[in-house]
PDB file of N, CA and C in Angstrom:
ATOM      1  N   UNK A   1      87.924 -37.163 -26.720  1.00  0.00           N
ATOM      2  CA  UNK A   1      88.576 -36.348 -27.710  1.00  0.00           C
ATOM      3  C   UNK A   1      88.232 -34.893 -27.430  1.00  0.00           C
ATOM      4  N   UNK A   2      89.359 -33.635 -27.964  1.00  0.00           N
ATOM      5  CA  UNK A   2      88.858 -32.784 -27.325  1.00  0.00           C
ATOM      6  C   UNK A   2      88.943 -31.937 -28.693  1.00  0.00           C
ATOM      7  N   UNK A   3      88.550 -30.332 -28.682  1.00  0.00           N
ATOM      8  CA  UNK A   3      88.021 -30.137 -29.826  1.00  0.00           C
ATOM      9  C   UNK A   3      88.792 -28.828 -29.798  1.00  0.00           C
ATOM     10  N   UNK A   4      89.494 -27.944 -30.934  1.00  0.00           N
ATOM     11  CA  UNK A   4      89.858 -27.114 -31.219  1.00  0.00           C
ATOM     12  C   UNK A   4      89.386 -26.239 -32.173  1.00  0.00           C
ATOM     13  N   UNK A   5      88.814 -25.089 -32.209  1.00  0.00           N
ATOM     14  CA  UNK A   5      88.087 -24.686 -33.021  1.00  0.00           C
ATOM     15  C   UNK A   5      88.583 -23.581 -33.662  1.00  0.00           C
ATOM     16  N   UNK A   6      88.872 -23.195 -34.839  1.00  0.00           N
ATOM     17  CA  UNK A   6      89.342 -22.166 -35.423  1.00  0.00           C
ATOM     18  C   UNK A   6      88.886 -21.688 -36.625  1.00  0.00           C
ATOM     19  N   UNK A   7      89.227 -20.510 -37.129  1.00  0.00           N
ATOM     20  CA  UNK A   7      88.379 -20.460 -38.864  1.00  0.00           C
ATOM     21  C   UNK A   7      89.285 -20.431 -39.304  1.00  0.00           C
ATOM     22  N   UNK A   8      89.017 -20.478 -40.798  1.00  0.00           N
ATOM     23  CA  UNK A   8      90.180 -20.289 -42.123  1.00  0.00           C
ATOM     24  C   UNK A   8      89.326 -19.488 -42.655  1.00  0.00           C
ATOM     25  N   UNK A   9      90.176 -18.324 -43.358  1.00  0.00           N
ATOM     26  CA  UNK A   9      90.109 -17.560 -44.193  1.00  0.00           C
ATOM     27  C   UNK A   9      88.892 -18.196 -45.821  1.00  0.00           C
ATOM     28  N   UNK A  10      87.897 -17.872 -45.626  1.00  0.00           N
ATOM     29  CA  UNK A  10      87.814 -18.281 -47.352  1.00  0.00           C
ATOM     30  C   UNK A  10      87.073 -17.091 -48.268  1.00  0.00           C
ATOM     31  N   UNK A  11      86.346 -17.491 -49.563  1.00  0.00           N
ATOM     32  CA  UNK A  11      86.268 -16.174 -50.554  1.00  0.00           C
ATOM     33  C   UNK A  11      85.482 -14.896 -49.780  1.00  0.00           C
ATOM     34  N   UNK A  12      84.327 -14.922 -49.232  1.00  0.00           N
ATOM     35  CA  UNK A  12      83.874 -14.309 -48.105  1.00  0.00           C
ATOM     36  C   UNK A  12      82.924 -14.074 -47.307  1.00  0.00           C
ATOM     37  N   UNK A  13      83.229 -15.339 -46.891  1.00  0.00           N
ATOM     38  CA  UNK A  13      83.124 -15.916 -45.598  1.00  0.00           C
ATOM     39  C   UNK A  13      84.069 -16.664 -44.737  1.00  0.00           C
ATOM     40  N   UNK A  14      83.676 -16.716 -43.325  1.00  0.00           N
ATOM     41  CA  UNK A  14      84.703 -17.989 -42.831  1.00  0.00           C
ATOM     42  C   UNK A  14      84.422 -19.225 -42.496  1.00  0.00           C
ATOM     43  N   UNK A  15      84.977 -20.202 -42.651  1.00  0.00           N
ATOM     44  CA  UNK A  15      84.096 -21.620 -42.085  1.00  0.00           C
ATOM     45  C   UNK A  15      85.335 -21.953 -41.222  1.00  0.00           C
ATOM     46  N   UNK A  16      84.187 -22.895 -40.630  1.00  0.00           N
ATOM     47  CA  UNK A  16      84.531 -23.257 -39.186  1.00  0.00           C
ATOM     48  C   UNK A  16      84.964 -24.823 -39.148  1.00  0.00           C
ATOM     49  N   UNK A  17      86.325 -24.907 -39.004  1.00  0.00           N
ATOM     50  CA  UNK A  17      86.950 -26.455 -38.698  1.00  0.00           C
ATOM     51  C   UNK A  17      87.557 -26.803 -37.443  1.00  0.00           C
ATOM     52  N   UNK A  18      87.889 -27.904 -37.766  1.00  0.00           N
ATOM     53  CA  UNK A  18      88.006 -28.242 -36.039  1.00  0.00           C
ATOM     54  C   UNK A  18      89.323 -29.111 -36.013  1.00  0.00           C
ATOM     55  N   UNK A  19      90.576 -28.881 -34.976  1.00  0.00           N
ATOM     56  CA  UNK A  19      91.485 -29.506 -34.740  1.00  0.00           C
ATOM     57  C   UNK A  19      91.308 -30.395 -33.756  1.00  0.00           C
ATOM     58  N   UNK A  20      91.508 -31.630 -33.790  1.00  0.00           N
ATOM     59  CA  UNK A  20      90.869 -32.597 -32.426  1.00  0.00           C
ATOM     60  C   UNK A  20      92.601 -33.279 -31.523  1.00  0.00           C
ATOM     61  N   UNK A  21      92.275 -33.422 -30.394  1.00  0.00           N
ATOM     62  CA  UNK A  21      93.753 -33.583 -29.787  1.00  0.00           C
ATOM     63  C   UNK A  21      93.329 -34.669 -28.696  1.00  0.00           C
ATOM     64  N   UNK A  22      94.113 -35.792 -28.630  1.00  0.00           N
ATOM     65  CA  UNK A  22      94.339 -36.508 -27.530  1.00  0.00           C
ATOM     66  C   UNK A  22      95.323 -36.403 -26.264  1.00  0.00           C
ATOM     67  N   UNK A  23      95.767 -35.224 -26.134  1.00  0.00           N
ATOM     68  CA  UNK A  23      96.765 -35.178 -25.039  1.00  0.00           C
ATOM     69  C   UNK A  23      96.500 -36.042 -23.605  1.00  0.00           C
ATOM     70  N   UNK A  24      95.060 -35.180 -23.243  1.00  0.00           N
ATOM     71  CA  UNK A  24      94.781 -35.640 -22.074  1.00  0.00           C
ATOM     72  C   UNK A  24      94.952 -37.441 -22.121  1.00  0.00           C
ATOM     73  N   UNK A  25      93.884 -37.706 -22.438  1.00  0.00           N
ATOM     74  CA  UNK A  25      94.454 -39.219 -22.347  1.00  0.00           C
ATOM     75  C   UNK A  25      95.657 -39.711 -22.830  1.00  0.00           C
ATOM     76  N   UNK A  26      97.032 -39.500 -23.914  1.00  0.00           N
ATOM     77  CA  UNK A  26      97.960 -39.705 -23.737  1.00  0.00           C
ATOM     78  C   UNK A  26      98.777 -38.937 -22.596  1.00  0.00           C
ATOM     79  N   UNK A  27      98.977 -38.198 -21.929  1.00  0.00           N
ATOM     80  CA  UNK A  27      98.831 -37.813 -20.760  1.00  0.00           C
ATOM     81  C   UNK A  27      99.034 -38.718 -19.859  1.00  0.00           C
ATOM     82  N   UNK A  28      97.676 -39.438 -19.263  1.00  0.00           N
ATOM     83  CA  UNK A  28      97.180 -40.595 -18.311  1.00  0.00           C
ATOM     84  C   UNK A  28      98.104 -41.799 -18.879  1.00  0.00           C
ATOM     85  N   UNK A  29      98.304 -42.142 -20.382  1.00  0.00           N
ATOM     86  CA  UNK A  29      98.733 -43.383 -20.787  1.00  0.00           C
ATOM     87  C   UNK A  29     100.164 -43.451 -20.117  1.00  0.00           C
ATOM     88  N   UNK A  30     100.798 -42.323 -19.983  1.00  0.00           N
ATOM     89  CA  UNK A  30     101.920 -42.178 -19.770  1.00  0.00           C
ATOM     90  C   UNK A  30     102.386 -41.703 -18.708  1.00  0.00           C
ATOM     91  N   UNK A  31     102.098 -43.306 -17.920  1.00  0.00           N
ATOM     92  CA  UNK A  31     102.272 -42.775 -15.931  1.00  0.00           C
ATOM     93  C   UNK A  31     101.639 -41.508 -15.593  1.00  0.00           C
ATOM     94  N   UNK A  32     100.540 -41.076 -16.624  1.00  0.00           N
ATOM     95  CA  UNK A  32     100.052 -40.488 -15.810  1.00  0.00           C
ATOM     96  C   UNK A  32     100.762 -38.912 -15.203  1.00  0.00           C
ATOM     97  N   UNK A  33     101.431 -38.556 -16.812  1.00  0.00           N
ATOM     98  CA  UNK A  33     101.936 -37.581 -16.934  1.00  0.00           C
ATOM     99  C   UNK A  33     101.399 -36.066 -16.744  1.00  0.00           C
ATOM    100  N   UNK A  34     102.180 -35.121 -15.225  1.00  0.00           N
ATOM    101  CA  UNK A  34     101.708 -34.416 -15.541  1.00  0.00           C
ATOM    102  C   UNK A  34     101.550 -33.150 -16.631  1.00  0.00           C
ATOM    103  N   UNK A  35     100.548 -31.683 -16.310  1.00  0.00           N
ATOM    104  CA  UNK A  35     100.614 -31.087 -17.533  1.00  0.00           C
ATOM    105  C   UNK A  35     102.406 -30.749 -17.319  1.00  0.00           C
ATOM    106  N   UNK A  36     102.705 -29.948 -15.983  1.00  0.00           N
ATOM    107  CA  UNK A  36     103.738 -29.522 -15.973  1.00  0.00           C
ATOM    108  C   UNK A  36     104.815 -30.492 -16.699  1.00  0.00           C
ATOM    109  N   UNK A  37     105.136 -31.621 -16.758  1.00  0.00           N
ATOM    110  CA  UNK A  37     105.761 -32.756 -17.028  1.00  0.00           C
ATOM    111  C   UNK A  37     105.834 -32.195 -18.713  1.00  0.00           C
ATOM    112  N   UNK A  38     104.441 -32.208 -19.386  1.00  0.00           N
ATOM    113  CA  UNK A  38     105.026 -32.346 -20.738  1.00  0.00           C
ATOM    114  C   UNK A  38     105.197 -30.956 -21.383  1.00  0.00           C
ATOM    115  N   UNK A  39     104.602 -29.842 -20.774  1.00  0.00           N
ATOM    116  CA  UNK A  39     105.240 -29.043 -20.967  1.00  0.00           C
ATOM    117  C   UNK A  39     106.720 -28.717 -21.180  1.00  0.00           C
ATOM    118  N   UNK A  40     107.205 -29.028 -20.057  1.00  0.00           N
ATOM    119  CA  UNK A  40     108.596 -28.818 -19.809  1.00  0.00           C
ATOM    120  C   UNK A  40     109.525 -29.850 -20.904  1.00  0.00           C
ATOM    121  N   UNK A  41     108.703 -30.830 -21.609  1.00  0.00           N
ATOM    122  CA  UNK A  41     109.212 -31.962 -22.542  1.00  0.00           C
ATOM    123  C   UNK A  41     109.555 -31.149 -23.840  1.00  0.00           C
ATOM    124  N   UNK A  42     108.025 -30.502 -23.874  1.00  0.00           N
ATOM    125  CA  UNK A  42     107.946 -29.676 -25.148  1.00  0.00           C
ATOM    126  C   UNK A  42     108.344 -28.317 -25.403  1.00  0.00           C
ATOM    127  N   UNK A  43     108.711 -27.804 -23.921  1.00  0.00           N
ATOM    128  CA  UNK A  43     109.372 -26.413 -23.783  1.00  0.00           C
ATOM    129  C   UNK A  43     108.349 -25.430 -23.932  1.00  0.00           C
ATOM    130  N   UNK A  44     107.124 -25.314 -23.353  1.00  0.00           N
ATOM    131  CA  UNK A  44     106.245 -24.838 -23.377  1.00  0.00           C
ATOM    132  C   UNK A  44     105.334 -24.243 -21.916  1.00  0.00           C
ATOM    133  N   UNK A  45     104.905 -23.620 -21.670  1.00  0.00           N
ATOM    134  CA  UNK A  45     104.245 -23.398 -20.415  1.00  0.00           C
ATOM    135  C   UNK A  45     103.372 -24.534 -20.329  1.00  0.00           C
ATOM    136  N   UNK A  46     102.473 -24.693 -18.347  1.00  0.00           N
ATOM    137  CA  UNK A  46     101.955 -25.482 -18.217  1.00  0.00           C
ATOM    138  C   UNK A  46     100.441 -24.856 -19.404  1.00  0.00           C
ATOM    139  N   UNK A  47     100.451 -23.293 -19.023  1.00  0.00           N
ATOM    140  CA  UNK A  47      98.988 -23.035 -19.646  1.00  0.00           C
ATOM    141  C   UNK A  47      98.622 -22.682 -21.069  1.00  0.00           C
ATOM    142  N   UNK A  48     100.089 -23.250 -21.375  1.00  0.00           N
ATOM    143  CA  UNK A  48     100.249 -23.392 -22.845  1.00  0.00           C
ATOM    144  C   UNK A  48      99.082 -25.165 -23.161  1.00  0.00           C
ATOM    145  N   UNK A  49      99.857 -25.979 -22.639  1.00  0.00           N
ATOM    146  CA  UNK A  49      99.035 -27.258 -22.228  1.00  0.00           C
ATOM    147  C   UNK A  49      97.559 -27.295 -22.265  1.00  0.00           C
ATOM    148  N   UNK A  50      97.169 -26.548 -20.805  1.00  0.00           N
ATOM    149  CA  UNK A  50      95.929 -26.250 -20.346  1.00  0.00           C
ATOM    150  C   UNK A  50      95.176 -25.728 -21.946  1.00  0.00           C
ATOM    151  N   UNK A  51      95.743 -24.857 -22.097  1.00  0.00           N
ATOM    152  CA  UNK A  51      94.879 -24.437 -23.471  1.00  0.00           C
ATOM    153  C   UNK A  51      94.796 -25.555 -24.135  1.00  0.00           C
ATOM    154  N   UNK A  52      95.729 -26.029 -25.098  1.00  0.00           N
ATOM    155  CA  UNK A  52      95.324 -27.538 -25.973  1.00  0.00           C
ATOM    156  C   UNK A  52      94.528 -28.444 -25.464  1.00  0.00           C
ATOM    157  N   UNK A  53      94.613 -29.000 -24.282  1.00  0.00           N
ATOM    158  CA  UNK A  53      93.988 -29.702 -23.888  1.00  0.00           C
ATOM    159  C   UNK A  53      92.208 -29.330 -23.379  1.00  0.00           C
ATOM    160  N   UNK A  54      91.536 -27.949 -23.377  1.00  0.00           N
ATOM    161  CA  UNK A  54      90.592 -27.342 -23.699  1.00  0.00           C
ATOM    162  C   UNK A  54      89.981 -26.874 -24.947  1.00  0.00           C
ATOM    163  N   UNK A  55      90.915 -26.926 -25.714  1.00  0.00           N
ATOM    164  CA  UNK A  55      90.403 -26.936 -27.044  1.00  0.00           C
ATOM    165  C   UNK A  55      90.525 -25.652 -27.974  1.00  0.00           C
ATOM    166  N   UNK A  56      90.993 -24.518 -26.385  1.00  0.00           N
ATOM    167  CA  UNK A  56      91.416 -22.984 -26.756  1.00  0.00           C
ATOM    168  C   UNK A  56      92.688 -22.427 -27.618  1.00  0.00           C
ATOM    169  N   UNK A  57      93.671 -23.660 -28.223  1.00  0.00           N
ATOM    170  CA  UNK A  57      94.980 -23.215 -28.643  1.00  0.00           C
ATOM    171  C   UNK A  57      95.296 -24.404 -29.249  1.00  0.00           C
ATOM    172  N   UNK A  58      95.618 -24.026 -30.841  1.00  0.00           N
ATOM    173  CA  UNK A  58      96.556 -25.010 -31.597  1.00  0.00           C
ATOM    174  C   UNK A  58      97.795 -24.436 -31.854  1.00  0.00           C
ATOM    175  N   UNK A  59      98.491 -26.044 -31.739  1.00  0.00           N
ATOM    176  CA  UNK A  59      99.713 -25.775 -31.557  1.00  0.00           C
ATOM    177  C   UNK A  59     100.423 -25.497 -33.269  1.00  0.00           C
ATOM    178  N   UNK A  60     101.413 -24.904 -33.140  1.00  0.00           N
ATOM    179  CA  UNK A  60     102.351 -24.788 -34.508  1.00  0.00           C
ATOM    180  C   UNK A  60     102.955 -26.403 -35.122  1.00  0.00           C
ATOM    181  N   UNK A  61     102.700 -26.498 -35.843  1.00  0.00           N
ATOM    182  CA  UNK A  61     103.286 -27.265 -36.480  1.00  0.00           C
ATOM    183  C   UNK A  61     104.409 -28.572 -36.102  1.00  0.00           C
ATOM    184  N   UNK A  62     105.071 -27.391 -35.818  1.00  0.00           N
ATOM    185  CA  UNK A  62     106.583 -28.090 -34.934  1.00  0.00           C
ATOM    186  C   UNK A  62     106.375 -28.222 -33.692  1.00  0.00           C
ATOM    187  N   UNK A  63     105.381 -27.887 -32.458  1.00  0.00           N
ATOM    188  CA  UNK A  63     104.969 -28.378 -31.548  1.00  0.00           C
ATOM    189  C   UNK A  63     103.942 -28.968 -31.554  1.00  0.00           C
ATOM    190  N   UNK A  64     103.485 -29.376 -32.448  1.00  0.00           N
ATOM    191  CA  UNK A  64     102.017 -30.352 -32.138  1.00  0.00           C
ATOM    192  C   UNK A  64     103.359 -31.918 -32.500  1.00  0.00           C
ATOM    193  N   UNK A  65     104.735 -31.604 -33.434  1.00  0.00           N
ATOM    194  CA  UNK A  65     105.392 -32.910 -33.225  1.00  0.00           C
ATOM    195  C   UNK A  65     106.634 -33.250 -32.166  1.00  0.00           C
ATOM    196  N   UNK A  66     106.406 -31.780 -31.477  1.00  0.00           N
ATOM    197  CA  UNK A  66     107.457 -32.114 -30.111  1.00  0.00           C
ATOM    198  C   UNK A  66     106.567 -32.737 -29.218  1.00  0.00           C
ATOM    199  N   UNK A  67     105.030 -33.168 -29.470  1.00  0.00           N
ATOM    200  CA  UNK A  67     104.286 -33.706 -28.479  1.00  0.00           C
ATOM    201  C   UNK A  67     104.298 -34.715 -28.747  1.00  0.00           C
ATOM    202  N   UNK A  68     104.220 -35.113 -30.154  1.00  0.00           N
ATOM    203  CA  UNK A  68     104.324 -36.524 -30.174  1.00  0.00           C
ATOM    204  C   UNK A  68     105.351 -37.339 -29.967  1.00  0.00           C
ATOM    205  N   UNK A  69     106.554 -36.630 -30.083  1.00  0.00           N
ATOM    206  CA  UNK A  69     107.597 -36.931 -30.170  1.00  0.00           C
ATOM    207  C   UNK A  69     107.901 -37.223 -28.786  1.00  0.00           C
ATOM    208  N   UNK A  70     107.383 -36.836 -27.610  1.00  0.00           N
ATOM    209  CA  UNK A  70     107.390 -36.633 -26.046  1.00  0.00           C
ATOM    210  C   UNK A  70     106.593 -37.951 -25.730  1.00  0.00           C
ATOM    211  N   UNK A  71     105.251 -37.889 -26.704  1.00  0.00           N
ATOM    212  CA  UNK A  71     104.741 -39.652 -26.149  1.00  0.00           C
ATOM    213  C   UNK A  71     105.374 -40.757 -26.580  1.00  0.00           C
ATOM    214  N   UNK A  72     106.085 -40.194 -27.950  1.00  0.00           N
ATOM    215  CA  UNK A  72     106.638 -41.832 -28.392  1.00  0.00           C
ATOM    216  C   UNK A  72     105.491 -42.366 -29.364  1.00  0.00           C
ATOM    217  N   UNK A  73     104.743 -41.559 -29.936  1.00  0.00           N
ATOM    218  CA  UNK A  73     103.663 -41.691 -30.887  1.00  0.00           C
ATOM    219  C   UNK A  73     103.686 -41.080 -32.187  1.00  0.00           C
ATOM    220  N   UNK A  74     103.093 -41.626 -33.462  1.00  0.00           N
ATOM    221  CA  UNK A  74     103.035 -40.728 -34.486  1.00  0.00           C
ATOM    222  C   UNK A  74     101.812 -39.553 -34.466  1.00  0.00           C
ATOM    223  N   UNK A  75     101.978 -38.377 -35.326  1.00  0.00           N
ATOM    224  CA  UNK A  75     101.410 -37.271 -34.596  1.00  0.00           C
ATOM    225  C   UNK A  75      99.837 -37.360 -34.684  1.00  0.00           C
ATOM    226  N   UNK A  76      99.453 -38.503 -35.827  1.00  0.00           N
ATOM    227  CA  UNK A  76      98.118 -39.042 -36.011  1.00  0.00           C
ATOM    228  C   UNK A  76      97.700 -39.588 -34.947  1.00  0.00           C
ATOM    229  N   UNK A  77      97.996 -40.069 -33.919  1.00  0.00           N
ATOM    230  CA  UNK A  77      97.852 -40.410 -32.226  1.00  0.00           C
ATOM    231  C   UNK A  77      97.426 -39.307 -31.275  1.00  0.00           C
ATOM    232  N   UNK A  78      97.922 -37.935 -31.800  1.00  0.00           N
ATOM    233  CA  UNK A  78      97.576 -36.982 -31.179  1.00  0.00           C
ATOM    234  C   UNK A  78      97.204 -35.849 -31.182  1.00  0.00           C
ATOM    235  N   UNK A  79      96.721 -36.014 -32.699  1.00  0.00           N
ATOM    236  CA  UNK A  79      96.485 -34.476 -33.708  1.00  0.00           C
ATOM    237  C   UNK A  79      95.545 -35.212 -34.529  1.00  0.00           C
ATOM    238  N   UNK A  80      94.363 -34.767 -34.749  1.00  0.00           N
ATOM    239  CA  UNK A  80      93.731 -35.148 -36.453  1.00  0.00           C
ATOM    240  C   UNK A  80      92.815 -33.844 -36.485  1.00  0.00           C
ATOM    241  N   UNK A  81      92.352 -33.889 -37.963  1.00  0.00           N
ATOM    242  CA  UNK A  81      91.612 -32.906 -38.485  1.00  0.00           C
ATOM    243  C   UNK A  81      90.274 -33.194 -39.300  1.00  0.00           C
ATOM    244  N   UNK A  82      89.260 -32.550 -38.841  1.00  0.00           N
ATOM    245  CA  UNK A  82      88.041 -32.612 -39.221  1.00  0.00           C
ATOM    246  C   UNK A  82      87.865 -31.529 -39.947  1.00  0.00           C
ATOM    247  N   UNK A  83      87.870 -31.842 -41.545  1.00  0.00           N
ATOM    248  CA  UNK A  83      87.617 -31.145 -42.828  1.00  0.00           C
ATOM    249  C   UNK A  83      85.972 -30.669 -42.729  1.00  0.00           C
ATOM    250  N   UNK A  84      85.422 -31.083 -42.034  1.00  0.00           N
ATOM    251  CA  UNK A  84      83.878 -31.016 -42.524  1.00  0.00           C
ATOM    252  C   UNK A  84      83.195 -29.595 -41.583  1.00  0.00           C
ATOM    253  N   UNK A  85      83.015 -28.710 -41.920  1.00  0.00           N
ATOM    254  CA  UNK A  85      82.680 -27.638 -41.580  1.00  0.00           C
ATOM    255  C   UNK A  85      81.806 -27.860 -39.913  1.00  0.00           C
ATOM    256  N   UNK A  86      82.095 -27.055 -38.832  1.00  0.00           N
ATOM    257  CA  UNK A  86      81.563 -27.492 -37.592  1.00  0.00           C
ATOM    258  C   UNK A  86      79.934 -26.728 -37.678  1.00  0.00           C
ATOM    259  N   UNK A  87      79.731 -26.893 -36.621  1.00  0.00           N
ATOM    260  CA  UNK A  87      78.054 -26.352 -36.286  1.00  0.00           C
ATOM    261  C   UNK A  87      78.754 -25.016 -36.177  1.00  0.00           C
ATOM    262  N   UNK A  88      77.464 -24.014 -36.562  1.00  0.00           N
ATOM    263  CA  UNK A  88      77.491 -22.883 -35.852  1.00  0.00           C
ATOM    264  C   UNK A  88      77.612 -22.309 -37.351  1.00  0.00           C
TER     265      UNK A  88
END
């Protein structure tokens, strides 16, 4: 699982949550798809990819479900969210 890290805004301070993504291994599930491959599914650069799949870039809304929509999965297959404040 790979880890996305971002803050949200709160009263003042920020806390730290985490978007988690399975690409890479749906990826592999799927012959072994490359990045270029689903990029081009999702209309996105390859280092658009590269980022999600490092943990450096969440996707919008409507592309975290053109990905799922590209594996043939619901987006809970390839997106979840960890409410619980990260380290740090």
């Amino acid at each position: 699982m790979f880890y996305a890290w971002y803050y949200i805004a709160g009263d003042s301070k920020m806390d730290k949550r985490r978007i988690n993504n399975n690409i890479r291994k749906l990826r592999f599930f799927q012959n072994e798809m490359t990045q270029q491959e689903l990029a081009q599914k999702v209309g996105v650069t390859r280092q658009t990819i590269i980022a999600m799949e490092q943990g450096k870039y969440s996707p919008s809304l409507e592309l975290a479900f053109r990905i799922a929509l590209a594996f043939g999965v619901p987006l809970e297959e390839v997106f979840s969210y960890d409410p619980e404040p990260g380290p740090g």
